[in-house]
C-alpha atoms as a PDB file:
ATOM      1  CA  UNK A   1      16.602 228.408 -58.906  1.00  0.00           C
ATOM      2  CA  UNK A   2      20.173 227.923 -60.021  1.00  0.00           C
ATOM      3  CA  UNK A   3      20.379 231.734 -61.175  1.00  0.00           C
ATOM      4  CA  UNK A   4      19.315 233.348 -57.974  1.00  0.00           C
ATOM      5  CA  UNK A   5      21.672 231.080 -55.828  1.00  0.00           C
ATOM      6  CA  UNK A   6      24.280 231.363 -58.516  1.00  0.00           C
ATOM      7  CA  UNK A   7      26.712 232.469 -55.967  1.00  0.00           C
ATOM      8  CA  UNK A   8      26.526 230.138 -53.710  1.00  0.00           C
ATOM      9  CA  UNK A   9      26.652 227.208 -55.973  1.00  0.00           C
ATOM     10  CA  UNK A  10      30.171 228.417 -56.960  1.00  0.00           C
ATOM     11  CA  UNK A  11      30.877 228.943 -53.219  1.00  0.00           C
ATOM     12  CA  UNK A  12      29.933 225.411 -52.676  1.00  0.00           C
ATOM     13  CA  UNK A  13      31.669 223.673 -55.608  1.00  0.00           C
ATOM     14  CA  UNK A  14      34.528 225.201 -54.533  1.00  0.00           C
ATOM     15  CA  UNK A  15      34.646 224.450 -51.104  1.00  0.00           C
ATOM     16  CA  UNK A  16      33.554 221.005 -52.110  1.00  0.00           C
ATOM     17  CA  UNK A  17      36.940 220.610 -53.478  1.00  0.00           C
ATOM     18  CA  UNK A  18      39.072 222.165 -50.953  1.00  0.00           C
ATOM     19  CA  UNK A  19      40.263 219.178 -49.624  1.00  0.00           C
ATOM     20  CA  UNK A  20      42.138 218.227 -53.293  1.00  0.00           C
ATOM     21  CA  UNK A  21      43.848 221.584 -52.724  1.00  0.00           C
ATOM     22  CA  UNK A  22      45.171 220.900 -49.310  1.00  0.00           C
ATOM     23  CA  UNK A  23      45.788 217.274 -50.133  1.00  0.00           C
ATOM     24  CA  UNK A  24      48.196 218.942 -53.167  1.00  0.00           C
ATOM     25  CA  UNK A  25      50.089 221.256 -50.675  1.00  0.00           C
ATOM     26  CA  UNK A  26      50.554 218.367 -48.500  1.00  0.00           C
ATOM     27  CA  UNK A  27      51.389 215.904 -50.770  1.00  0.00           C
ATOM     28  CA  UNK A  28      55.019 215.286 -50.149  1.00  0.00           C
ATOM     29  CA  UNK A  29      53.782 214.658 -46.537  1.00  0.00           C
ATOM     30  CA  UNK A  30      51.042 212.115 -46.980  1.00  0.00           C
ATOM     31  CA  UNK A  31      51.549 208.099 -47.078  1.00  0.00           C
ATOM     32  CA  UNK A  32      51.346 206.261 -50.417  1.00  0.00           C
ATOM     33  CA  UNK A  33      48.871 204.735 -48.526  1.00  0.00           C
ATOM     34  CA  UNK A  34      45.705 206.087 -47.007  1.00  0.00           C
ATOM     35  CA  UNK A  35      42.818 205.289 -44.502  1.00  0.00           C
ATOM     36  CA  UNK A  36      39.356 206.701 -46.448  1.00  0.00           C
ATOM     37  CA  UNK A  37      37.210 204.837 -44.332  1.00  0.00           C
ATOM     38  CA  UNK A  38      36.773 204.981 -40.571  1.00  0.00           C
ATOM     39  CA  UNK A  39      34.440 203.018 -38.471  1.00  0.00           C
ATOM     40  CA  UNK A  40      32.270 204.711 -35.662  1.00  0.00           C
ATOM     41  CA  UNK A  41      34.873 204.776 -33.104  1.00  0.00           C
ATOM     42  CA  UNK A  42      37.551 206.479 -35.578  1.00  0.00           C
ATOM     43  CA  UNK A  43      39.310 203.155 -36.437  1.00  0.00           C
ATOM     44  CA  UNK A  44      40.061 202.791 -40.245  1.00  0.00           C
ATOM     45  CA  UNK A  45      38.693 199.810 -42.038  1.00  0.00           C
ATOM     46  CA  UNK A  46      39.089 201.268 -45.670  1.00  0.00           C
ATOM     47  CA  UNK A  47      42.706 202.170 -47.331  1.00  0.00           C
ATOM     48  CA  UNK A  48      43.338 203.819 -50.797  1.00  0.00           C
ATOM     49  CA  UNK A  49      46.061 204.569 -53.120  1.00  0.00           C
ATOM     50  CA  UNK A  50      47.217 208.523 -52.616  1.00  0.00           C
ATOM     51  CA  UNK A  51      46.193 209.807 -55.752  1.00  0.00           C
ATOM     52  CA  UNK A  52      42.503 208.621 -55.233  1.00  0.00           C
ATOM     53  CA  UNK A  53      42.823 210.241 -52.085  1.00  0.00           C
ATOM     54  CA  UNK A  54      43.640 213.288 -52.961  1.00  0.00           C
ATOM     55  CA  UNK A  55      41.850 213.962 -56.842  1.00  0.00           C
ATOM     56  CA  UNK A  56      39.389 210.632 -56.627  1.00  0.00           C
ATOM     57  CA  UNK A  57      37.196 211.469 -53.401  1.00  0.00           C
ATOM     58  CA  UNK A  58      36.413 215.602 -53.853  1.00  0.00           C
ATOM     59  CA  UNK A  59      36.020 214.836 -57.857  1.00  0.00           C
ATOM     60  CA  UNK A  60      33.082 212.532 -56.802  1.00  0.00           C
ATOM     61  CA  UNK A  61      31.649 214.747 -54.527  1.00  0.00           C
ATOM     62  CA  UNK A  62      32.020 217.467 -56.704  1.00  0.00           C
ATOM     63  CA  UNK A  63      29.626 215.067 -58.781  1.00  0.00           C
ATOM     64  CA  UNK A  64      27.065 214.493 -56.183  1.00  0.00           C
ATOM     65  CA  UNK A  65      27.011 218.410 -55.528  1.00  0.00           C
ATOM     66  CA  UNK A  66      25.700 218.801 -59.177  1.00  0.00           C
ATOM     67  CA  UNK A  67      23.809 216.581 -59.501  1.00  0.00           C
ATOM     68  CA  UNK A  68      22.151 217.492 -56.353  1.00  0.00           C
ATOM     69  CA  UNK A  69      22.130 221.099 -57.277  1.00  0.00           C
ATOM     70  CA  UNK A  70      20.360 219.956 -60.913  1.00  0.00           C
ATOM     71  CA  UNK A  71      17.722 217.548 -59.411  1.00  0.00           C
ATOM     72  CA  UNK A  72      16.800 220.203 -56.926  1.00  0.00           C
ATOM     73  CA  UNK A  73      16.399 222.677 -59.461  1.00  0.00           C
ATOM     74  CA  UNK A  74      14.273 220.849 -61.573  1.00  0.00           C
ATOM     75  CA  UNK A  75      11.633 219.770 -59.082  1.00  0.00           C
ATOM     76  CA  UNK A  76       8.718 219.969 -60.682  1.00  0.00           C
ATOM     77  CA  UNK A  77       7.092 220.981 -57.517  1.00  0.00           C
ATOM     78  CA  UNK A  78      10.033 223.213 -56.715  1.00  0.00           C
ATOM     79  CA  UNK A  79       8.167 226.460 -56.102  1.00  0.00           C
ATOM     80  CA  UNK A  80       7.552 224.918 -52.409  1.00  0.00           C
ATOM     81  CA  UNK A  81      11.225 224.705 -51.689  1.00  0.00           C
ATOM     82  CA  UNK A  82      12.104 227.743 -49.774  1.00  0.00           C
ATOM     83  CA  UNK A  83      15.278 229.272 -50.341  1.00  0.00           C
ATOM     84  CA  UNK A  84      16.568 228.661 -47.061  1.00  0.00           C
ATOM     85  CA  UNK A  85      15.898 224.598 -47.424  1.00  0.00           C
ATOM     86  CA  UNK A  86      18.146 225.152 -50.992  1.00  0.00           C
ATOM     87  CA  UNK A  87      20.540 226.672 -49.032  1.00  0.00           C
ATOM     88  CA  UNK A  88      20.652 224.352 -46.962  1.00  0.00           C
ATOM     89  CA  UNK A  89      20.703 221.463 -49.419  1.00  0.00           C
ATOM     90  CA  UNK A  90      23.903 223.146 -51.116  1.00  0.00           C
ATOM     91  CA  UNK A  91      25.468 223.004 -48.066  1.00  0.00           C
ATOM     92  CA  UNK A  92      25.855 219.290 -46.927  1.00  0.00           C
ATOM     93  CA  UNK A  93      27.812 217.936 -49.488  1.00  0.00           C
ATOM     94  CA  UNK A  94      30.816 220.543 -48.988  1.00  0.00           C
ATOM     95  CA  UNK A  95      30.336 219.994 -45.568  1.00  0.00           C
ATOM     96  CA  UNK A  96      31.285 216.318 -46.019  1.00  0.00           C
ATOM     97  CA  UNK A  97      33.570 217.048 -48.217  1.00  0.00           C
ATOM     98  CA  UNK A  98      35.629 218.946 -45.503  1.00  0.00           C
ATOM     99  CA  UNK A  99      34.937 216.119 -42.928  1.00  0.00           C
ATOM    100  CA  UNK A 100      35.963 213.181 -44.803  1.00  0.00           C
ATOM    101  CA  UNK A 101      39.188 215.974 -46.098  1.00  0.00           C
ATOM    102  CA  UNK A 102      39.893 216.153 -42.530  1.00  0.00           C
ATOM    103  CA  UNK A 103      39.503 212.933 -41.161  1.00  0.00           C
ATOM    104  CA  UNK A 104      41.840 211.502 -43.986  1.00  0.00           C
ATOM    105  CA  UNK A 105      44.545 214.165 -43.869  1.00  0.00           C
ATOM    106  CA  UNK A 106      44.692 213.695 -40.268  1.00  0.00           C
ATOM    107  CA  UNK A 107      45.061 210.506 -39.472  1.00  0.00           C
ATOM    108  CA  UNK A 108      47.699 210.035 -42.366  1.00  0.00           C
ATOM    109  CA  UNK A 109      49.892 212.506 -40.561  1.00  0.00           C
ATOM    110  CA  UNK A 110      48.913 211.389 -36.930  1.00  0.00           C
ATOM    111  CA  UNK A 111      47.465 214.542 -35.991  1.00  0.00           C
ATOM    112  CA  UNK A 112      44.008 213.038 -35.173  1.00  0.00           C
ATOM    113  CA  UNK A 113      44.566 212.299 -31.436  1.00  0.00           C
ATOM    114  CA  UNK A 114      43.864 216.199 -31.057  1.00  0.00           C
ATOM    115  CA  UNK A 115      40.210 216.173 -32.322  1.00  0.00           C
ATOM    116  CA  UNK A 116      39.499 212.396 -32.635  1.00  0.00           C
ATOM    117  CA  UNK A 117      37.528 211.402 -36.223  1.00  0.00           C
ATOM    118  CA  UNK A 118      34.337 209.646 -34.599  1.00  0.00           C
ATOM    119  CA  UNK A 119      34.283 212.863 -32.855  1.00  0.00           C
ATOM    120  CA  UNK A 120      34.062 214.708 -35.715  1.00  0.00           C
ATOM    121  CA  UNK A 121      31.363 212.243 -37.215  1.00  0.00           C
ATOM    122  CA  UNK A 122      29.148 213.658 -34.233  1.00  0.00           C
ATOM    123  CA  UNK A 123      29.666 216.736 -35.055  1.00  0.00           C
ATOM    124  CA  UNK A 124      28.747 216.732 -38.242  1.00  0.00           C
ATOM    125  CA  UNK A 125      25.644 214.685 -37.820  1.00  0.00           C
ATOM    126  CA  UNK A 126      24.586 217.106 -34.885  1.00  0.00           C
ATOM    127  CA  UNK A 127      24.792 220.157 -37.066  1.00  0.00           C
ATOM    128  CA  UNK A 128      23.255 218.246 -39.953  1.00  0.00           C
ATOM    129  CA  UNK A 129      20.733 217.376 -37.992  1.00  0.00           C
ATOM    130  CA  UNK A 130      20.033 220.651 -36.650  1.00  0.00           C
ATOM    131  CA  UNK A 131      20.008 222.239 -39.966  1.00  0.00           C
ATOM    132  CA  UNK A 132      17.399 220.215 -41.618  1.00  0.00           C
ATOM    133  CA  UNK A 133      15.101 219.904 -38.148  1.00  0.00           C
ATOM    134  CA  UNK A 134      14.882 223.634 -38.577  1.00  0.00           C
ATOM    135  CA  UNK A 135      14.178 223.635 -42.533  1.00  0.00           C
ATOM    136  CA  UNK A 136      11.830 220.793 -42.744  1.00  0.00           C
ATOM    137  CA  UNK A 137       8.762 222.329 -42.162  1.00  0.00           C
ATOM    138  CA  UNK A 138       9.106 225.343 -43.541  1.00  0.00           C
ATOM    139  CA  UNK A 139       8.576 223.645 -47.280  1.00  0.00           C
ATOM    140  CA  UNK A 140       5.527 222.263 -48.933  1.00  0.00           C
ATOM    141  CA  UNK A 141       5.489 219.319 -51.173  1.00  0.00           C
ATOM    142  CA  UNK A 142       8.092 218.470 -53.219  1.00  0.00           C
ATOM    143  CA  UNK A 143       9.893 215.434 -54.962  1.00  0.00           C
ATOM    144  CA  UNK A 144      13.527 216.147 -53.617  1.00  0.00           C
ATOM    145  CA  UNK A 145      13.340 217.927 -49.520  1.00  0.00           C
ATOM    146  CA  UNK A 146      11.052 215.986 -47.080  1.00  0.00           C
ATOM    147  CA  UNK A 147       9.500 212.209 -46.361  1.00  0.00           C
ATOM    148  CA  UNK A 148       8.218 211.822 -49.464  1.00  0.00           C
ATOM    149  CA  UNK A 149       5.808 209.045 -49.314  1.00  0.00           C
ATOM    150  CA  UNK A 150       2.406 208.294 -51.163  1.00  0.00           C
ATOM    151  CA  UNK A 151       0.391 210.273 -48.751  1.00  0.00           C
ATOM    152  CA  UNK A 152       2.278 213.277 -47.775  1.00  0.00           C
ATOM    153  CA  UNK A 153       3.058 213.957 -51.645  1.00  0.00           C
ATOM    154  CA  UNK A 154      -1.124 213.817 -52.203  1.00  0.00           C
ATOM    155  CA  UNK A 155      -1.739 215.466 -49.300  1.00  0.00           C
ATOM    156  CA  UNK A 156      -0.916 218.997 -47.974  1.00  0.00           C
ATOM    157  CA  UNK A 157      -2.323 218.237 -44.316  1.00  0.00           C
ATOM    158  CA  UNK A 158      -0.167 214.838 -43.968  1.00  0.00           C
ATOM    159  CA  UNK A 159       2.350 216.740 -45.470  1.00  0.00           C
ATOM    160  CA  UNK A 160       2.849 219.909 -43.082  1.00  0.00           C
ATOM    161  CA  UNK A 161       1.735 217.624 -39.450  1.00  0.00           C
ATOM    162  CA  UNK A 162       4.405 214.815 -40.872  1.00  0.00           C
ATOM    163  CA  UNK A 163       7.151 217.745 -41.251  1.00  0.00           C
ATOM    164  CA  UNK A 164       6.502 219.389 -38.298  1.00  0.00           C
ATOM    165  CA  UNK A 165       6.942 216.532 -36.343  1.00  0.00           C
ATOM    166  CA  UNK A 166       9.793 215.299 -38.206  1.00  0.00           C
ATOM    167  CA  UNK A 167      11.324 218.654 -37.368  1.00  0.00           C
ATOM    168  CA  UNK A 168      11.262 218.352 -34.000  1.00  0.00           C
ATOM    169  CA  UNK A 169      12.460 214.720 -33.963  1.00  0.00           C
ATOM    170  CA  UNK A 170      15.689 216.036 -35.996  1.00  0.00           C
ATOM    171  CA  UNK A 171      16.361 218.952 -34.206  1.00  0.00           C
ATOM    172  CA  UNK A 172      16.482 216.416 -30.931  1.00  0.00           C
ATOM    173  CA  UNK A 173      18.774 213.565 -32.487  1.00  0.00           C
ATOM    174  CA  UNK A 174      20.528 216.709 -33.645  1.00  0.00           C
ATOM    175  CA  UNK A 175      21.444 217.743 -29.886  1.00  0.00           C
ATOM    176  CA  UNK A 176      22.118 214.143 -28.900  1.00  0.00           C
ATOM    177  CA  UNK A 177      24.534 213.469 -31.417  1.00  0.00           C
ATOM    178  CA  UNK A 178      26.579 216.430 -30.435  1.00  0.00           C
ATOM    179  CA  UNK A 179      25.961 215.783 -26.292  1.00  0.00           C
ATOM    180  CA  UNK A 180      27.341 212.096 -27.700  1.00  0.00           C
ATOM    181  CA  UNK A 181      30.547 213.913 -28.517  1.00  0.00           C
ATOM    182  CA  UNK A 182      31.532 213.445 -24.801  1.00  0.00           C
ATOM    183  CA  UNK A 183      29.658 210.264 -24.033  1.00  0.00           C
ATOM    184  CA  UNK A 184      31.427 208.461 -27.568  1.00  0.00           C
ATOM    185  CA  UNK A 185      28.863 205.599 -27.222  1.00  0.00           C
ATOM    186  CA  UNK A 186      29.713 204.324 -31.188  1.00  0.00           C
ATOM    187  CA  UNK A 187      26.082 202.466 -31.823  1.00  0.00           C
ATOM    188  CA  UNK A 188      23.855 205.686 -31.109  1.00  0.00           C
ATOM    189  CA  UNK A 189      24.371 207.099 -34.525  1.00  0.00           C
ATOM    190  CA  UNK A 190      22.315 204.106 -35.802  1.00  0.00           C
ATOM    191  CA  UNK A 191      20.427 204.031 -33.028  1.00  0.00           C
ATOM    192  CA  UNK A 192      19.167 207.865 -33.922  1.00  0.00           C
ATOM    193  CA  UNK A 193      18.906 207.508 -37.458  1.00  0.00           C
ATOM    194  CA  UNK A 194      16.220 204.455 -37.490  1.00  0.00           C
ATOM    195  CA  UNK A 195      13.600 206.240 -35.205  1.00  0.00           C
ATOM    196  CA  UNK A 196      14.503 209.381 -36.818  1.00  0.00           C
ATOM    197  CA  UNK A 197      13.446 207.823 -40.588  1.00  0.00           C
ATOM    198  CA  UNK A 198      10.708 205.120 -39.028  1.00  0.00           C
ATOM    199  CA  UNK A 199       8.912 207.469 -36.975  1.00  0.00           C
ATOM    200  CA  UNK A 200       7.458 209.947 -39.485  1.00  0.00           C
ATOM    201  CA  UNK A 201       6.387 207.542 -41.545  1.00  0.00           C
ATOM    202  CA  UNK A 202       4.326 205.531 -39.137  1.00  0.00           C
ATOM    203  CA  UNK A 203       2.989 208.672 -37.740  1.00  0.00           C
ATOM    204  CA  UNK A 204       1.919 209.841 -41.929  1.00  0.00           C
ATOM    205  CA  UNK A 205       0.342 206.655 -42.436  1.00  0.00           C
ATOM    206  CA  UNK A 206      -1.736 206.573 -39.741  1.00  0.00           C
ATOM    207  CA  UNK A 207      -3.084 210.415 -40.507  1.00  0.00           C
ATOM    208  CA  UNK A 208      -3.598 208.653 -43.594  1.00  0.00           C
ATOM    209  CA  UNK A 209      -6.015 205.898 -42.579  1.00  0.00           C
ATOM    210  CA  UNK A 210      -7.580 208.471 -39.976  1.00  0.00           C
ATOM    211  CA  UNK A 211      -8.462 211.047 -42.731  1.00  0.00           C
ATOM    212  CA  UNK A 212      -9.670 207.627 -44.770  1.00  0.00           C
ATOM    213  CA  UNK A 213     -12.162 206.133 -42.575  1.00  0.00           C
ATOM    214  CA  UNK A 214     -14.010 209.522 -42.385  1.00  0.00           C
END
């Protein structure tokens, strides 16, 4: 799987560290001192040293890309990942690469009161969101892509009617995080996620015990 996406694993890895590049031409600029953590209303509650900043943060994602971009690719059941949900996958740890680049380049050099951080936690969530409402069920079983629980893994049925509706519920927190871009009410995040991961799994469980009792 790594072969025939070759290209845009580079592209990713790459991109994935883009924010050490900009955080090198800006370096005279930024603060010994820097926010890296934000609450949901854009208010820092996390500060690091510059060079962590800078080299530490994109290193480790860099990290998590690979090792997401290994553990994907050696799925044993990896034949039901379609290329598009790969895709997909190798595209959400750049992506908060560039968010967390932005949010802490921008606030160190008060430029954030133009397109506030918590806004741009929305954002990313919405498109997130979006993205893997679409993708869901459009793969079969696997170990890495999907609610994998007990049931759906044994069961191809569960599997599909749990993913289908698990699209649907994504695509829809996906539209209200971005609509919450404008509204700015800090708890909804949260407030999606929980129904968004609870959901599914209730609804799996009980095509589980249905299918049982016949």
């Amino acid at each position: 799987m790594i072969k025939r996406h070759k290209t845009s694993v580079i592209i990713t890895c790459l991109l994935t560290l883009a924010p050490l590049f900009a955080g090198l031409v800006l370096w005279n600029r930024l603060p010994e001192r820097i926010a890296t953590h934000f609450g949901m209303d854009g208010t820092p509650n996390g500060w690091s040293g510059k060079l962590f900043a800078v080299f530490g943060l994109p290193v480790f994602l860099l990290f998590i890309q690979l090792i997401c971009v290994f553990v994907t690719s050696a799925d044993p059941k990896g034949k039901n990942i379609s290329d598009k949900a790969y895709q997909a996958i190798l595209w959400i740890v750049p992506a908060s690469s560039l968010i967390c680049g932005y949010s802490i380049y921008s606030h160190a050099l008060g430029l954030s009161k133009y397109f506030g951080i918590e806004k741009g936690i929305f954002l990313f969530m919405g498109i997130l969101l979006l993205i893997v409402g679409n993708y869901l069920p459009k793969s079969g079983p696997n170990y890495t892509i999907g609610i994998k629980l007990p049931w759906t893994l044994a069961d191809e049925e569960n599997w599909r009617k749990t993913h289908q509706l698990s699209g649907k519920l994504f695509v829809l927190g996906g539209i209200v995080c971005i609509i919450n871009i404008f509204l700015q009410w800090h708890w909804l995040l949260w407030g999606i996620m929980i129904p968004l991961l609870l959901i599914p799994c209730i609804y799996s469980f009980c095509l589980y015990l249905k299918k049982r009792e016949k």
